[in-house]
C-alpha atoms as a PDB file:
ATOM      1  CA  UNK A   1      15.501 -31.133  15.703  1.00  0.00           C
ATOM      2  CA  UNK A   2      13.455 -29.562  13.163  1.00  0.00           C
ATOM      3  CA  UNK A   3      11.635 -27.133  15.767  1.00  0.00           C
ATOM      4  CA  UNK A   4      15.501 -26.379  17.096  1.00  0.00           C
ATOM      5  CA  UNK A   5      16.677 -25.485  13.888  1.00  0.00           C
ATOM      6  CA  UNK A   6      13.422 -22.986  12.627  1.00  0.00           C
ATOM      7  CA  UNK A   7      14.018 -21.629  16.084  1.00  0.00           C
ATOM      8  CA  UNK A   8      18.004 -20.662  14.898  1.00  0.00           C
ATOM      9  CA  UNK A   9      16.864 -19.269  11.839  1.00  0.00           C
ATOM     10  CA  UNK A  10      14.077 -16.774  13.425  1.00  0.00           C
ATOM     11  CA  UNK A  11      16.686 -15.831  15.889  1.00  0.00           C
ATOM     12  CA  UNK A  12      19.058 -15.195  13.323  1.00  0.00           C
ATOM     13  CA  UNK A  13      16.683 -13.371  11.051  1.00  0.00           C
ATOM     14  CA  UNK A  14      15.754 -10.957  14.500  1.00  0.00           C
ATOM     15  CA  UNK A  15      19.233 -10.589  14.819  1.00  0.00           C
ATOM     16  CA  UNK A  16      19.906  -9.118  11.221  1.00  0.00           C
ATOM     17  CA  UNK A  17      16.784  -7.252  11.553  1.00  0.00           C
ATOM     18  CA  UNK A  18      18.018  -5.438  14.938  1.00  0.00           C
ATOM     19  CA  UNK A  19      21.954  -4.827  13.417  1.00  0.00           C
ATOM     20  CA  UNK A  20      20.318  -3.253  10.734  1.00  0.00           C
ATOM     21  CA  UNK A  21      17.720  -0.708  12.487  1.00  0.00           C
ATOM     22  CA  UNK A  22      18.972   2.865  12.388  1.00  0.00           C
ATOM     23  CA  UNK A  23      18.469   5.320  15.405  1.00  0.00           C
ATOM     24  CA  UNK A  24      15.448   7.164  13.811  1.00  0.00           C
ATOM     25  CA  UNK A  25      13.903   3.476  13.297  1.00  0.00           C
ATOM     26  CA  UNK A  26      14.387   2.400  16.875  1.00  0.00           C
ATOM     27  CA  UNK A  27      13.350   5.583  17.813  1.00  0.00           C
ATOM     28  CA  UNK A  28       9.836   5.332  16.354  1.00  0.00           C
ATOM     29  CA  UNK A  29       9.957   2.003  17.753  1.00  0.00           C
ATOM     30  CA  UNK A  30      10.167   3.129  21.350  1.00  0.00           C
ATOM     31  CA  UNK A  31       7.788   6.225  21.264  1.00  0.00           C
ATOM     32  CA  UNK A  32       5.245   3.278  19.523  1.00  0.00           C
ATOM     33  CA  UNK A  33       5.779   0.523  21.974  1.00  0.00           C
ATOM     34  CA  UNK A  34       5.272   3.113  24.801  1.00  0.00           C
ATOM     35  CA  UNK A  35       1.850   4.744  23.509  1.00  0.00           C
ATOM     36  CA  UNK A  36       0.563   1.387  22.985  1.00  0.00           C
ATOM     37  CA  UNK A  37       1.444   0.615  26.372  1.00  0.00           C
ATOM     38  CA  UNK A  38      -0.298   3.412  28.049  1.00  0.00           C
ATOM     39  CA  UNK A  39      -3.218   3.191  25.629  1.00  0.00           C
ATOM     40  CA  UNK A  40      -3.773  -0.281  26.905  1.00  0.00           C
ATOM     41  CA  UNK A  41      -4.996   1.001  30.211  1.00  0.00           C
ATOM     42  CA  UNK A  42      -7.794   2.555  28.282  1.00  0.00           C
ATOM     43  CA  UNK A  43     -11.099   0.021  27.661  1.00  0.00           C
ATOM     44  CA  UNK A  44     -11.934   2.141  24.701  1.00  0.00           C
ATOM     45  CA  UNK A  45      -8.517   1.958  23.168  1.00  0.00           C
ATOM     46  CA  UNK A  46      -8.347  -2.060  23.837  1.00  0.00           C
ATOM     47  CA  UNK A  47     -11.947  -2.263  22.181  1.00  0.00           C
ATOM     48  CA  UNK A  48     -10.882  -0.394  19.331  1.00  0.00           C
ATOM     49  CA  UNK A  49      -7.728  -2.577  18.866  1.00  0.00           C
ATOM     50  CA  UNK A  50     -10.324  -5.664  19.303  1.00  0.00           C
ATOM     51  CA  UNK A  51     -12.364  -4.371  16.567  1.00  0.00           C
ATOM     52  CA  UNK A  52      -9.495  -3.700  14.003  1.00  0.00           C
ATOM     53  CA  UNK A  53      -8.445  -7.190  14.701  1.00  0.00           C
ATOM     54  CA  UNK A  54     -11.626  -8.066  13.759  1.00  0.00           C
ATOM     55  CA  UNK A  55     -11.535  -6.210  10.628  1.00  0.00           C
ATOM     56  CA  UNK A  56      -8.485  -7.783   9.472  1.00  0.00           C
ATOM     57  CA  UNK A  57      -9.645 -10.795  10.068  1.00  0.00           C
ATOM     58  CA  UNK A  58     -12.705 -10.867   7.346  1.00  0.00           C
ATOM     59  CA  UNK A  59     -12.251 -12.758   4.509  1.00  0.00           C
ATOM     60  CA  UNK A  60     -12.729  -9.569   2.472  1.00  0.00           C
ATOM     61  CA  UNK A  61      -9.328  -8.027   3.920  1.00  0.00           C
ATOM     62  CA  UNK A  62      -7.384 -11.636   5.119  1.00  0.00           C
ATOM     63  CA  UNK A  63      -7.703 -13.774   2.172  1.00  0.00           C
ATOM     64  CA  UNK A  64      -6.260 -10.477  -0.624  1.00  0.00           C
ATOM     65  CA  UNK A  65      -3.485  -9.546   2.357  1.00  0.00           C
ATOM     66  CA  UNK A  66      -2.506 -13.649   2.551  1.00  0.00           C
ATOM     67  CA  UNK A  67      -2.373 -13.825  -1.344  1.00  0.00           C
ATOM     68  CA  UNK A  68      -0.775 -10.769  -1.761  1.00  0.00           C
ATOM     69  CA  UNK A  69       1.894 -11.803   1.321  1.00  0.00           C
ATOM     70  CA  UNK A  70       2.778 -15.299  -0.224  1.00  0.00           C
ATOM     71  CA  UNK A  71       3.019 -13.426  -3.679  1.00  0.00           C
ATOM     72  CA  UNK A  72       5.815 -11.444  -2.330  1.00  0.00           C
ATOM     73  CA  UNK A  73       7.757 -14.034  -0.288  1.00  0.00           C
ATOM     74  CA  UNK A  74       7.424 -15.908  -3.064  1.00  0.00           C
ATOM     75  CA  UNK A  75       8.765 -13.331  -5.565  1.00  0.00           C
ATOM     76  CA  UNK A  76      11.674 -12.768  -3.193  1.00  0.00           C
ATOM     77  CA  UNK A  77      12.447 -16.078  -2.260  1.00  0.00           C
ATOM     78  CA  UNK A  78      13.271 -16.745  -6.391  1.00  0.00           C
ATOM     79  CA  UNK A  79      15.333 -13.505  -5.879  1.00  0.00           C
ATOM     80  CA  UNK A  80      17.091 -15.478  -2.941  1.00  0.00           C
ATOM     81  CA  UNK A  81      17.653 -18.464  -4.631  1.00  0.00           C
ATOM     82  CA  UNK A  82      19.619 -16.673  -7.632  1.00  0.00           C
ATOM     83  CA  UNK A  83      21.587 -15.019  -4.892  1.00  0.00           C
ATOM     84  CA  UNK A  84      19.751 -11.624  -5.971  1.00  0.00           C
ATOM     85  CA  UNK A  85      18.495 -10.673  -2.259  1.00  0.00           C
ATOM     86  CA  UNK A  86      20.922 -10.870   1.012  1.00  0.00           C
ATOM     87  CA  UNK A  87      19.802 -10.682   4.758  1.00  0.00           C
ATOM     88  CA  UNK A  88      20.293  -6.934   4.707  1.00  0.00           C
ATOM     89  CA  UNK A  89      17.359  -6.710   2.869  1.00  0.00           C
ATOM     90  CA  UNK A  90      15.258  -8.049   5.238  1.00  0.00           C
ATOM     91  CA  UNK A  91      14.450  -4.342   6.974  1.00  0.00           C
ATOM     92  CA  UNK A  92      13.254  -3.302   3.879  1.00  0.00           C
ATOM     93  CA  UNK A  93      10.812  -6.030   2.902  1.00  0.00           C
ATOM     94  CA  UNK A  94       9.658  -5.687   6.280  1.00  0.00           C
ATOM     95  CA  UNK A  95       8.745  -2.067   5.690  1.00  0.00           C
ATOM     96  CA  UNK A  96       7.348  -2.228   2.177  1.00  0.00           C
ATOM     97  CA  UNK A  97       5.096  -5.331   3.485  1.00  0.00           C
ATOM     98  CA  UNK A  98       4.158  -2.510   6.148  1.00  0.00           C
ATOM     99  CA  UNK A  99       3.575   0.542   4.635  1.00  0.00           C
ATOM    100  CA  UNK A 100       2.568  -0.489   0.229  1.00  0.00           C
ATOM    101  CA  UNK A 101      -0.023  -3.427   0.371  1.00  0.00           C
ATOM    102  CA  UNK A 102      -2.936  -2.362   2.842  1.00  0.00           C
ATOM    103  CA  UNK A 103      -2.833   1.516   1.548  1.00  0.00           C
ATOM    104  CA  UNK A 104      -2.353   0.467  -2.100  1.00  0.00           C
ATOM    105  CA  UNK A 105      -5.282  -1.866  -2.203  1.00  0.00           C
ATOM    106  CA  UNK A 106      -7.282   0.524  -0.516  1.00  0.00           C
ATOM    107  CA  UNK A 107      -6.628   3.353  -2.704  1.00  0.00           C
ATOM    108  CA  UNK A 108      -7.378   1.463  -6.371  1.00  0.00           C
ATOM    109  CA  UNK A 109      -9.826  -0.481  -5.052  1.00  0.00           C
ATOM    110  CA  UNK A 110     -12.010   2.072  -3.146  1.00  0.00           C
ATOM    111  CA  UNK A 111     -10.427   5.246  -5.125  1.00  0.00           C
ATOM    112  CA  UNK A 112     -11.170   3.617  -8.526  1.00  0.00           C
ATOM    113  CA  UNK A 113      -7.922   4.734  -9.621  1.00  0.00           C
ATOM    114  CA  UNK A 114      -6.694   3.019 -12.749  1.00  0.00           C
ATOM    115  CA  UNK A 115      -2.905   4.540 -13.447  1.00  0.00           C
ATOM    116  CA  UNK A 116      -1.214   1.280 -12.545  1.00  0.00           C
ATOM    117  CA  UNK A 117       1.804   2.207 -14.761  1.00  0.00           C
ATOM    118  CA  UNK A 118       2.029   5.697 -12.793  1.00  0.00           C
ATOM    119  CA  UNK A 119       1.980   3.619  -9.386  1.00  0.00           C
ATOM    120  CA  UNK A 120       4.675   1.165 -10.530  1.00  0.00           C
ATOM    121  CA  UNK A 121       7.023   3.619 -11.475  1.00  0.00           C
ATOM    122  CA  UNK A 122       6.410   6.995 -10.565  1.00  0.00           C
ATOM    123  CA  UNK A 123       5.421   6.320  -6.963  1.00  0.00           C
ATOM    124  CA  UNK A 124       7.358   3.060  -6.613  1.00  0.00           C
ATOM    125  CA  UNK A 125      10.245   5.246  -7.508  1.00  0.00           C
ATOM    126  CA  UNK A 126       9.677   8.087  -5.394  1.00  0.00           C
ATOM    127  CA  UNK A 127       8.697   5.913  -2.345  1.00  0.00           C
ATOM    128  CA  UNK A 128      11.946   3.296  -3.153  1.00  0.00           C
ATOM    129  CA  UNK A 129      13.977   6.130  -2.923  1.00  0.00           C
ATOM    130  CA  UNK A 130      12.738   7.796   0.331  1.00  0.00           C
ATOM    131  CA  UNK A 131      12.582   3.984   2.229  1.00  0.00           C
ATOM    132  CA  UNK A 132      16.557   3.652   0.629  1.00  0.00           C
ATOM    133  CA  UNK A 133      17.316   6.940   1.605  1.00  0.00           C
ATOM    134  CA  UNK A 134      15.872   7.847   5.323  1.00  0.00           C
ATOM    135  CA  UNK A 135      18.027   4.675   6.432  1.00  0.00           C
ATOM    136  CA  UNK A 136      21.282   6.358   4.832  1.00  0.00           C
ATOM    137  CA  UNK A 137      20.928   9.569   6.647  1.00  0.00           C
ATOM    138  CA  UNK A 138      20.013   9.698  10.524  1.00  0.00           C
ATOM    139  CA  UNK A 139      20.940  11.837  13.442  1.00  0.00           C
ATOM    140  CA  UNK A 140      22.015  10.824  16.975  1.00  0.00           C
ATOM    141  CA  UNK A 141      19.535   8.628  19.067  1.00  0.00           C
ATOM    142  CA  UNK A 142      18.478  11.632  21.214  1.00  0.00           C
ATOM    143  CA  UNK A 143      18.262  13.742  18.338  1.00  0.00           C
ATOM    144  CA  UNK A 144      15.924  11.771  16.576  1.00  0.00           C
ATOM    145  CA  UNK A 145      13.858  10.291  20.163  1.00  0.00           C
ATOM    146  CA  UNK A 146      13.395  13.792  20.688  1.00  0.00           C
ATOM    147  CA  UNK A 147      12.680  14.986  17.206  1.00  0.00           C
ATOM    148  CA  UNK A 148       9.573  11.951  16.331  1.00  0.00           C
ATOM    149  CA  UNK A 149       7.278  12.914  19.274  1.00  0.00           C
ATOM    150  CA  UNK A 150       7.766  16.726  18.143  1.00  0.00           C
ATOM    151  CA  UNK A 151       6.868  16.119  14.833  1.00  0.00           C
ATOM    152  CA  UNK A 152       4.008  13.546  15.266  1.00  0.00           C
ATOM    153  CA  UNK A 153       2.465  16.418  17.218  1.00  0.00           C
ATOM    154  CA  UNK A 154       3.109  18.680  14.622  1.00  0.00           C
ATOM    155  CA  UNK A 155       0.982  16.502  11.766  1.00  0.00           C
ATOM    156  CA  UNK A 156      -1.838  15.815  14.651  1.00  0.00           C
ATOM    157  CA  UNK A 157      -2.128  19.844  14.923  1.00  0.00           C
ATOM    158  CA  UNK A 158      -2.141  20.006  11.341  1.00  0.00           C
ATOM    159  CA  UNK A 159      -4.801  17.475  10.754  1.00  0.00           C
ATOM    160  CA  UNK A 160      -6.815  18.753  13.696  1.00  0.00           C
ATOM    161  CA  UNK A 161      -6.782  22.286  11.950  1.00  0.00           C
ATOM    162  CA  UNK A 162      -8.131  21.107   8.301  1.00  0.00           C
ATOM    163  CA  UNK A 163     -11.394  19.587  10.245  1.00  0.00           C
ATOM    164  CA  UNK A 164     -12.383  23.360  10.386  1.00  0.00           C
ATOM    165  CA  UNK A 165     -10.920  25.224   7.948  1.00  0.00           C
ATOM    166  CA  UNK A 166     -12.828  28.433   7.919  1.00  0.00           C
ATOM    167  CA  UNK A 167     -11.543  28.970  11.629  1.00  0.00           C
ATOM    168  CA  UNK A 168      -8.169  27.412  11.646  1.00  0.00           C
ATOM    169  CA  UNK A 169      -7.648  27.891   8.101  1.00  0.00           C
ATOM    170  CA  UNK A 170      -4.816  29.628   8.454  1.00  0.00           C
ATOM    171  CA  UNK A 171      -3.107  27.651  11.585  1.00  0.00           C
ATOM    172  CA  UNK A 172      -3.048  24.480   9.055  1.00  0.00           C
ATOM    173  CA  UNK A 173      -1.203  26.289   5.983  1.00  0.00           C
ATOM    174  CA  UNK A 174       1.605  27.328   8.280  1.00  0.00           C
ATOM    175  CA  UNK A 175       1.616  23.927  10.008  1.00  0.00           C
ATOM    176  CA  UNK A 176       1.757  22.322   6.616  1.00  0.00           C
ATOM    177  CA  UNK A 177       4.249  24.709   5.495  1.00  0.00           C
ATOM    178  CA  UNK A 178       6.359  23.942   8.071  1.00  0.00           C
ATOM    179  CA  UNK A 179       6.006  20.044   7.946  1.00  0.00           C
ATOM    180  CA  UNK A 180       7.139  20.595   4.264  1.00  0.00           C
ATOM    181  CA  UNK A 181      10.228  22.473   4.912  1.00  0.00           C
ATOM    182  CA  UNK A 182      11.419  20.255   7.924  1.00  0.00           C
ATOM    183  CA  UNK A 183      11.279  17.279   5.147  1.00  0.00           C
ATOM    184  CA  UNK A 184      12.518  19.584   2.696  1.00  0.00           C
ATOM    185  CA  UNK A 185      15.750  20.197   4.627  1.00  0.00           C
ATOM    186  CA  UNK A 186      16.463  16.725   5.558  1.00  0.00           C
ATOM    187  CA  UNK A 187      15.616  15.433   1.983  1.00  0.00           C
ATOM    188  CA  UNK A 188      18.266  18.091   0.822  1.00  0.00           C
ATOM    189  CA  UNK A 189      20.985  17.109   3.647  1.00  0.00           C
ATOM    190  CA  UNK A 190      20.628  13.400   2.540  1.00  0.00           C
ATOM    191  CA  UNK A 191      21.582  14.210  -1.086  1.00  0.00           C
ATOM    192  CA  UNK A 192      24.163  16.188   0.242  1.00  0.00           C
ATOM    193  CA  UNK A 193      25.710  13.858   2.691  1.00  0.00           C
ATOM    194  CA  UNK A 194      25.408  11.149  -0.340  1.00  0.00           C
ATOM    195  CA  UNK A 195      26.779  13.140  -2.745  1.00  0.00           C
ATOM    196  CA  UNK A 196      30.041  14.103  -0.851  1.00  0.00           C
ATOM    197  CA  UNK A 197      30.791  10.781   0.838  1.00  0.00           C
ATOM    198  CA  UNK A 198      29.427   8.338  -1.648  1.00  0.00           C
ATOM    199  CA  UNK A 199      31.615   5.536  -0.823  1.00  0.00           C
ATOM    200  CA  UNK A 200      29.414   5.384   2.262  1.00  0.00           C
ATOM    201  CA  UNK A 201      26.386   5.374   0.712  1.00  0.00           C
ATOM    202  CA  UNK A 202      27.624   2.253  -1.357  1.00  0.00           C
ATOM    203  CA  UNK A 203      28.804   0.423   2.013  1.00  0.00           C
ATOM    204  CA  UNK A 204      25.266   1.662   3.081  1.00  0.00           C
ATOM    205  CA  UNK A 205      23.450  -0.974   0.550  1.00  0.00           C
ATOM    206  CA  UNK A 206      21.388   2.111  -0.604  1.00  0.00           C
ATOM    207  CA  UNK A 207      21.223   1.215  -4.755  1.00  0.00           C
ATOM    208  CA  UNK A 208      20.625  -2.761  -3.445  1.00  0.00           C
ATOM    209  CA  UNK A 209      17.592  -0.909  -1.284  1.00  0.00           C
ATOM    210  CA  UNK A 210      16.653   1.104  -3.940  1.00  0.00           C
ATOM    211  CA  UNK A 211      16.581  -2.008  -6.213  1.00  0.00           C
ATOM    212  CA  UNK A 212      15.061  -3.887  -4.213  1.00  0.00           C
ATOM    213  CA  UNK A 213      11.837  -1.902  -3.312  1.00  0.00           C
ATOM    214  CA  UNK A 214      11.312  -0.859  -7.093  1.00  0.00           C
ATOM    215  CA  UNK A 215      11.824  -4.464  -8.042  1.00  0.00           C
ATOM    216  CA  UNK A 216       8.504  -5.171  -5.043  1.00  0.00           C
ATOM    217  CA  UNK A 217       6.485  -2.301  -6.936  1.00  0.00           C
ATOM    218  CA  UNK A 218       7.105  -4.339 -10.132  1.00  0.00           C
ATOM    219  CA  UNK A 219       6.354  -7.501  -8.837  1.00  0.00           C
ATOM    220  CA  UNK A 220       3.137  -6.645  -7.147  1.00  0.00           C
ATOM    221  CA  UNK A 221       1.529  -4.254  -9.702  1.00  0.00           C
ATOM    222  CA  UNK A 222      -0.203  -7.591 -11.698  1.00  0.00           C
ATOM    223  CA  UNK A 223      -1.566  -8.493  -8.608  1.00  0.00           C
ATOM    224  CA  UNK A 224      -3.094  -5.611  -8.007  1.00  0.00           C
ATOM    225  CA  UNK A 225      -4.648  -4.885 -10.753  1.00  0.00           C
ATOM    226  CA  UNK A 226      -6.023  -8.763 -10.718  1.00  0.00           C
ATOM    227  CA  UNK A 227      -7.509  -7.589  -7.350  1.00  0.00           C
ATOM    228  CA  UNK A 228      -9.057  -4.513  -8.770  1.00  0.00           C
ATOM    229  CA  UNK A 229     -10.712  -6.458 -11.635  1.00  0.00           C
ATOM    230  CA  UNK A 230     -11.660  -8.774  -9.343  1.00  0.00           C
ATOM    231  CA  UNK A 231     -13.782  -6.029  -7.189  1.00  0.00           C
ATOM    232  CA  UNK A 232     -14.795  -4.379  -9.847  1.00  0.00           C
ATOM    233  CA  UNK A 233     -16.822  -7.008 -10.693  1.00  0.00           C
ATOM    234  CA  UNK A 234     -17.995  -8.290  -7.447  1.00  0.00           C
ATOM    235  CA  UNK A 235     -19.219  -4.593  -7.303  1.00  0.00           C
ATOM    236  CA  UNK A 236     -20.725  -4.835 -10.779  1.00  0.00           C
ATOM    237  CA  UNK A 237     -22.442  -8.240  -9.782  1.00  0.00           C
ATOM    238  CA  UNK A 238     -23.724  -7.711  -6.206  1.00  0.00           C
ATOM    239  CA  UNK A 239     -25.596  -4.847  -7.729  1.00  0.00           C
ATOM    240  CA  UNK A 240     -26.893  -7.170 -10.432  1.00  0.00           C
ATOM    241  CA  UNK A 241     -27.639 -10.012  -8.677  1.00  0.00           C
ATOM    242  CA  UNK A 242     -30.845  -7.968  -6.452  1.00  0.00           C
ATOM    243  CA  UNK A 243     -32.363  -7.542  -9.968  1.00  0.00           C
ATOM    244  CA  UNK A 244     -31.713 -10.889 -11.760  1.00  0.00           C
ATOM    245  CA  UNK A 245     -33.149 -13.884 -11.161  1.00  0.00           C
ATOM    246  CA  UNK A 246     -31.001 -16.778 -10.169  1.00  0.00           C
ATOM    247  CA  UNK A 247     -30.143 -18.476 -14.212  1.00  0.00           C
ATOM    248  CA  UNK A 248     -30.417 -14.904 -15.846  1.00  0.00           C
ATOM    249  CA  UNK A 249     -28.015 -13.507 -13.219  1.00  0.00           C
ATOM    250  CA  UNK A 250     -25.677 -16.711 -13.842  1.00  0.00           C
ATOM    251  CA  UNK A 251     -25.890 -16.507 -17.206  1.00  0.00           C
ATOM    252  CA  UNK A 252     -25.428 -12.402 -17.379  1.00  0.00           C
ATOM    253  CA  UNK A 253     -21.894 -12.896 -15.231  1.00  0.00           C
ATOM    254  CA  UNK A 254     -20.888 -15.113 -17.365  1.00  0.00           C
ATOM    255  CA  UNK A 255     -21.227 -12.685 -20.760  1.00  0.00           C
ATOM    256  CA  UNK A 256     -20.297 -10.191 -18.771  1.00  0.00           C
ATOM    257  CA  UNK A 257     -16.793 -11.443 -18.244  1.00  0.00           C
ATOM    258  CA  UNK A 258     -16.501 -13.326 -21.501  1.00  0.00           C
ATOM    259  CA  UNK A 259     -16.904  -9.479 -23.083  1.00  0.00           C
ATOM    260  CA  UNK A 260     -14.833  -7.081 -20.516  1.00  0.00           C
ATOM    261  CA  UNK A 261     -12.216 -10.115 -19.611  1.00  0.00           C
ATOM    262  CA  UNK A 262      -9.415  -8.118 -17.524  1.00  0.00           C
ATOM    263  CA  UNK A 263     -10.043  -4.983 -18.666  1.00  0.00           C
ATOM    264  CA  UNK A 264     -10.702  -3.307 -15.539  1.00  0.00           C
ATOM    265  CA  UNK A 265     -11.493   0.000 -17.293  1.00  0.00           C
ATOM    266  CA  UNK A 266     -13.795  -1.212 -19.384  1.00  0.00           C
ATOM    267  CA  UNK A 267     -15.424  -3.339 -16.612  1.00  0.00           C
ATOM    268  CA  UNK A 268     -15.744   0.155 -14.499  1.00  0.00           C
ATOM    269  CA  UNK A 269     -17.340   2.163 -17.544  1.00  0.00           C
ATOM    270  CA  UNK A 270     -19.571  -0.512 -18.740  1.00  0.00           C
ATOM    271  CA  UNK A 271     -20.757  -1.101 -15.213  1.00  0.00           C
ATOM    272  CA  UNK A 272     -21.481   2.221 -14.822  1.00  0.00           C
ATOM    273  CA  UNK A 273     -23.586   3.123 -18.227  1.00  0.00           C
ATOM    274  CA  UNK A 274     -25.240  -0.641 -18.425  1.00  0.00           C
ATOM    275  CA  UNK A 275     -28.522  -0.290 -17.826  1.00  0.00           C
ATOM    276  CA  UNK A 276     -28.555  -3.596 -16.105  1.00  0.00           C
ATOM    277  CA  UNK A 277     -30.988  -2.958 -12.892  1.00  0.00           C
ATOM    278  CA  UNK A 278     -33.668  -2.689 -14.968  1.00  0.00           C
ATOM    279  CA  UNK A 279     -35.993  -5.698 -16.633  1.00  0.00           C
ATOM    280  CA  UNK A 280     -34.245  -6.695 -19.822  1.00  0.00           C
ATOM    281  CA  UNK A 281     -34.341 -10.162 -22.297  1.00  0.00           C
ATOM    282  CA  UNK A 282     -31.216 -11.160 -23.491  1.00  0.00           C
ATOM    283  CA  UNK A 283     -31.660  -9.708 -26.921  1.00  0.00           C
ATOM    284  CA  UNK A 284     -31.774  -6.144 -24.992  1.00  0.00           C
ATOM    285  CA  UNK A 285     -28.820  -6.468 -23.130  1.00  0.00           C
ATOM    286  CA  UNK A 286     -26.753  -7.403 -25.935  1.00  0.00           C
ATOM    287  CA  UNK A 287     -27.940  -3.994 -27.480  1.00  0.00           C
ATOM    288  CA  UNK A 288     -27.141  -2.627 -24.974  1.00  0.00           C
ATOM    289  CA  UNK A 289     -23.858  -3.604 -24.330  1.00  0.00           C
ATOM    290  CA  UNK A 290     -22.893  -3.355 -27.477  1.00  0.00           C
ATOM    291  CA  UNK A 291     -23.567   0.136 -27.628  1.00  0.00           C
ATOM    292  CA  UNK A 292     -21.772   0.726 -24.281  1.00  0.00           C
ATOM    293  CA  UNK A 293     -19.244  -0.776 -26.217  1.00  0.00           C
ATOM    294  CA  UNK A 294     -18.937   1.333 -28.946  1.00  0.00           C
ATOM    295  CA  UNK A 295     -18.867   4.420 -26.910  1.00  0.00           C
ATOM    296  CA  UNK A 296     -15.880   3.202 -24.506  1.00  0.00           C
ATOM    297  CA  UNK A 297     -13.866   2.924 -27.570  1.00  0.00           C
ATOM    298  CA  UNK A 298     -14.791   5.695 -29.415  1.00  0.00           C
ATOM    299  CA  UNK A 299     -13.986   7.284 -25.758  1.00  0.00           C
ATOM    300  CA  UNK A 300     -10.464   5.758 -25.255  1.00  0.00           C
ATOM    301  CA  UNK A 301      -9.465   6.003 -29.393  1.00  0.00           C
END
């Protein structure tokens, strides 16, 4: 009975998911489904596919995607409960789950970037309104099955162009050029067709979309700043720990944290300047620190 009835819900939840899928999104579906398909033939494609599984499997990249996944559906199933979040939002958390957490991570964690606020709102608001938007306005299913392939060429000429730029220098500045004003003129035909028929863009759910995705940004910029802090010092500490013995490393992660806390740029500045790698008593590396100290607020004052 149980098993019957988490069966009806999944089919229900595909159902909303496939009602609400616009032509461009189907679109992109097909041309996807049908590259993988003929890529499978290929051993080196397969063994590349094999290997990114792999990759996604560490505990490095599965345990911060699983928290970061429960986070969410946990976020949104409060929203749900309060009646804040309806099945025709389902598309969209399926595309922000997609396209934000993997690239996000990678970017502040690897990039050392540290303009959380900038990422919450500026970006979350740009991207909220392009994932709200590109559902609203769409072409014809041949239009746009026709279109993707063209354009996916388009970026692969592009990119193949800036891997020598003295000799196809020019070839990628047009390319890019154009790429730009193809997305120019269907950014500017969207606000159009909104502004002139906005009853449809009500009926369309776009402000519940836009909403919705900013209220995601929101929800999952403390998390990733706790994952960023939480590199930062793994970082800071795997370097440490070749040069420390096993109670003076213990005992230097543990002042360490009780001094930077969650202050992830003070954790990234004091790593950096702490001379730490080299032989030090205790006495020393509070001196040290201290003075690492000093500067990063005489720095950030």
């Amino acid at each position: 009975m149980l098993i019957q009835l988490v069966i009806s819900d999944i089919g229900k939840i595909l159902s909303s998911l496939q009602e609400s899928f616009t032509t461009r999104e189907w679109s992109i579906v097909i041309w996807v489904g049908i590259f993988v398909i003929f890529q499978m033939k290929r051993s080196s494609f397969r063994s590349s596919l094999l290997q990114i599984v792999k990759l996604f499997c560490s505990k490095k990249i599965l345990i911060p995607l699983l928290i970061c996944y429960v986070y969410i559906f946990g976020f949104v199933s409060i929203l749900y409960r309060y009646g804040m979040v309806h099945s025709y939002l389902l598309k969209d958390l399926l595309f922000w789950c997609i396209l934000v957490p993997i690239p996000s991570m990678v970017g502040y964690i690897s990039g050392k970037k540290t303009d959380f606020l900038k990422f919450a709102i500026k970006n979350g608001t740009l991207v909220s309104f392009i994932l709200a938007i590109q559902s609203y306005c769409t072409f014809s299913f041949i239009v746009e099955f026709i279109s993707f392939p063209i354009l996916c060429t388009l970026v692969a000429v592009s990119a193949f162009a800036q891997t020598d730029k003295n000799k196809y220098g020019p070839v990628s500045k047009v390319l890019d050029k154009f790429i730009f004003a193809i997305g120019f003129v269907v950014m500017i035909y969207s606000l159009y067709k909104a502004i002139i028929d906005i009853d449809a863009l009500i009926a369309n759910h776009f402000f519940q979309s836009f909403v919705f995705n900013e209220a995601l940004y929101l929800a999952f910029t403390p998390l990733l700043y706790l994952f960023c802090v939480f590199a930062a010092y793994e970082d800071w500490f795997t370097m440490l720990k070749f040069r420390s013995s096993t109670d003076n490393y213990k005992s230097r992660c543990v002042f360490f944290i009780k001094k930077c806390r969650l202050n992830l740029s003070k954790i990234r500045y004091i790593s950096k300047h702490l001379h730490v790698y080299v032989p030090q008593t205790e006495e020393q590396l509070i001196v040290d620190f201290l003075e690492c100290n000093k500067k990063y607020h005489s720095k950030n004052e």
